[in-house]
Protein backbone atom coordinates (compact mmCIF):
# COMPACT_ATOMS: atom_id res chain seq x y z
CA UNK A 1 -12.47 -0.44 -1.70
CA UNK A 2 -9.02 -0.80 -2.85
CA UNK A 3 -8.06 -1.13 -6.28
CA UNK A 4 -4.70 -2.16 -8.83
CA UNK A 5 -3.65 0.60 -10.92
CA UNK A 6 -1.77 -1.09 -13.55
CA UNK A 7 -3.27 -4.78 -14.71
CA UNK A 8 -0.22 -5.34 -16.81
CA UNK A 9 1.79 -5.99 -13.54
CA UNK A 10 2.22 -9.70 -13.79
CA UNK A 11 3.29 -9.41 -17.86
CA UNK A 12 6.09 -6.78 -16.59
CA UNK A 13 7.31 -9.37 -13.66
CA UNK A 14 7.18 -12.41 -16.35
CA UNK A 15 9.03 -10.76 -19.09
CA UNK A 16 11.68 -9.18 -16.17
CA UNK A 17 11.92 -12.76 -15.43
CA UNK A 18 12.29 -13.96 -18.79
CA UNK A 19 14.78 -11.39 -20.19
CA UNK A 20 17.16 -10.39 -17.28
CA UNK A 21 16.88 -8.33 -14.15
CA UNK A 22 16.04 -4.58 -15.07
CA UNK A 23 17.28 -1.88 -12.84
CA UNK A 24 13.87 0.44 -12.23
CA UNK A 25 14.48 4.50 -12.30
CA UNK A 26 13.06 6.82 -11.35
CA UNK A 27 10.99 7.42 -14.44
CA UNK A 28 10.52 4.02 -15.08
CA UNK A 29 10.41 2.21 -11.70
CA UNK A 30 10.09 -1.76 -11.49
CA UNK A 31 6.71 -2.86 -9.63
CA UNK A 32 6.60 -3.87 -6.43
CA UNK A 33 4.44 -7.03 -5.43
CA UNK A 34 1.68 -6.82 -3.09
CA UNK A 35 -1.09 -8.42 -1.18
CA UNK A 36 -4.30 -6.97 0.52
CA UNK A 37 -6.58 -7.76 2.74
CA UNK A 38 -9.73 -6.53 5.18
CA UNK A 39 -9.50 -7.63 8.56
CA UNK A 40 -12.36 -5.69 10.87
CA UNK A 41 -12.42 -2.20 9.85
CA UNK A 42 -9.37 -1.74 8.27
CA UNK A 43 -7.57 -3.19 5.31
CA UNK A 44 -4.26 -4.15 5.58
CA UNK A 45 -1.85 -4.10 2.54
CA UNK A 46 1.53 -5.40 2.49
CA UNK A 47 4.42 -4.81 0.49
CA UNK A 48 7.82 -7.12 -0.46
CA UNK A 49 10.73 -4.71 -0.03
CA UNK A 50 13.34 -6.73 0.96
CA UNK A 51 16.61 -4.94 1.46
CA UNK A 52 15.20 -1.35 1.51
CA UNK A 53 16.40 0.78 4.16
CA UNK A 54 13.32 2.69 5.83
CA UNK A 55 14.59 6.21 4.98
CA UNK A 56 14.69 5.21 1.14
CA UNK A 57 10.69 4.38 1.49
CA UNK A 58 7.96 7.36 1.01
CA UNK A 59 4.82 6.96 1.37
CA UNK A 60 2.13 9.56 -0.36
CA UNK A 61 -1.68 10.26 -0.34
CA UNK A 62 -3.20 12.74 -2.33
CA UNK A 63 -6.68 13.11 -3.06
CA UNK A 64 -7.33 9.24 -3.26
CA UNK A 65 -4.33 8.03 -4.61
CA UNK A 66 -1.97 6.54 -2.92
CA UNK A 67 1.55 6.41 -4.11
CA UNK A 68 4.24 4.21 -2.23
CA UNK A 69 7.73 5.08 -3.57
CA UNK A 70 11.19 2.77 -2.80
CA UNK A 71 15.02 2.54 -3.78
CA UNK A 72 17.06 -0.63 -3.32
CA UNK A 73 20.84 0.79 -3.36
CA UNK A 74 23.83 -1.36 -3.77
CA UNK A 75 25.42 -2.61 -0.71
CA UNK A 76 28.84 -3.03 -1.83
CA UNK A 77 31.09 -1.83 1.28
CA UNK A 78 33.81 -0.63 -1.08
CA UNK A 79 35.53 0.30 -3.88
CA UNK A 80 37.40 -3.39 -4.45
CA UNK A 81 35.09 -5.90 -3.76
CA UNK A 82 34.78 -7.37 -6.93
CA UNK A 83 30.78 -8.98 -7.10
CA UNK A 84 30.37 -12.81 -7.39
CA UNK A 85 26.56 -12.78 -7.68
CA UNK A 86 23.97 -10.18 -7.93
CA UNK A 87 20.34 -10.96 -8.34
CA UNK A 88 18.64 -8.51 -6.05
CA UNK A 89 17.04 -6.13 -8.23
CA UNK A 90 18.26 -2.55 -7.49
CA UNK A 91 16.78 0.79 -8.35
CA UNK A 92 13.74 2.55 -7.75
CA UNK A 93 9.97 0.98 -7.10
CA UNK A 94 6.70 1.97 -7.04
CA UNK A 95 2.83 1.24 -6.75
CA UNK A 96 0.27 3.16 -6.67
CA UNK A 97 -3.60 1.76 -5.24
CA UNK A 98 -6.93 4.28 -5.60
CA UNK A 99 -8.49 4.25 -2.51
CA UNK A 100 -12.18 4.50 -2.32
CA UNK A 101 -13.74 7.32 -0.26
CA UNK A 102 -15.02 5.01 2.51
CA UNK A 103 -11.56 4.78 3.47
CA UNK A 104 -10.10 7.00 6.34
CA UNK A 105 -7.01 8.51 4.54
CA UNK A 106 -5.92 10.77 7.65
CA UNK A 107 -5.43 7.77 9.58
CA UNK A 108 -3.04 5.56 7.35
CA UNK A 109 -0.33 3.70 9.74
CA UNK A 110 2.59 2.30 7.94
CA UNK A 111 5.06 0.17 9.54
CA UNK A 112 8.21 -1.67 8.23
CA UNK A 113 9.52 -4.92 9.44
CA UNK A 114 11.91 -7.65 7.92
CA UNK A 115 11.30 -6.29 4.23
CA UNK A 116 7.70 -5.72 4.51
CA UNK A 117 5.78 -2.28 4.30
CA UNK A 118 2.62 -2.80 6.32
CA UNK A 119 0.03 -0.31 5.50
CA UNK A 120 -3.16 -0.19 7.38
CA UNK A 121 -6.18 2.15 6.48
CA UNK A 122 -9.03 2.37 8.42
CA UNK A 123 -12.60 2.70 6.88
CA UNK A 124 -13.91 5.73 7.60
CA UNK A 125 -16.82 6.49 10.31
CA UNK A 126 -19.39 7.29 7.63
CA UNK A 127 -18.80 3.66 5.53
CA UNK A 128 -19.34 1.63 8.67
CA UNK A 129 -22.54 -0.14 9.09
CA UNK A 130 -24.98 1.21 11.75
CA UNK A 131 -28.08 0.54 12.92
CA UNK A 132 -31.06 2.73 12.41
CA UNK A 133 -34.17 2.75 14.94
CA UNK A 134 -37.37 2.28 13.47
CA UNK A 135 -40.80 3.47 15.20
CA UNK A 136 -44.47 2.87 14.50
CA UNK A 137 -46.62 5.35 13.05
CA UNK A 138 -49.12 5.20 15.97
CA UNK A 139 -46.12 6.24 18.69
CA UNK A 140 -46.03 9.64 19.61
CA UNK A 141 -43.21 11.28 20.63
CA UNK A 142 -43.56 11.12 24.86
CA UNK A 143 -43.39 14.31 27.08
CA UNK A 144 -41.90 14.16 30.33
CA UNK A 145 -42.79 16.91 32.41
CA UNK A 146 -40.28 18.35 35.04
């Protein structure tokens, strides 16, 4: 039901790893890792933004694509603080997941909690399983008179 957009993903992350840091824009954003999951009738996804204010998070569907968007900003209180150490990656982020149409896209909660994006996306009434009644060919249809 839910699938990566870009399988190049972990070569970005290893060669951001190997060659420095590299500030994502808005252009060019830095990915954003991710897991997912089904748990009943919904699957869950969850994303690592650690150190993203909520208001700096948006969150897009349209048709079936679904675009998260993000921007880590600096949190230097002022002007002459002089930075010892800074390996938080800052800039902009973004992932974007095709949804498949059994999936309920009107009904897509999103919560945020200690640096995690929570999506959940509920499969739609017409994907769910359902049983069927079966009759014999020698049943007729009974009349009740009233």
């Amino acid at each position: 039901m839910l699938m990566r957009t870009d399988p190049f993903r972990d070569l970005d992350r290893l060669t951001q790893q190997v060659f420095g840091n590299v500030t994502g824009t808005w252009s060019r954003p830095t990915a954003m890792p991710m897991d997912a999951y089904r748990v009943g009738d919904e699957f869950v996804v969850a994303f690592d933004l650690p150190g993203v204010s909520p208001d700096a998070i948006d969150l897009d569907v349209e048709r079936n694509v679904l675009t998260v968007r993000a921007e880590r900003r600096p949190s230097v209180p002022g002007d002459d603080v002089q930075m010892q150490v800074a390996e938080r990656p800052l800039g902009a982020f973004s992932r974007q997941l095709f949804l498949g149409d059994g999936l309920d896209t009107e009904h897509i909660h999103a919560s945020y909690d200690a640096g995690v994006l929570t999506l959940r996306i509920p499969v739609a009434e017409r994907a769910k399983p359902r049983k069927i009644a079966v009759t014999g060919a020698d049943e007729q249809p009974k009349q009740i008179d009233a």
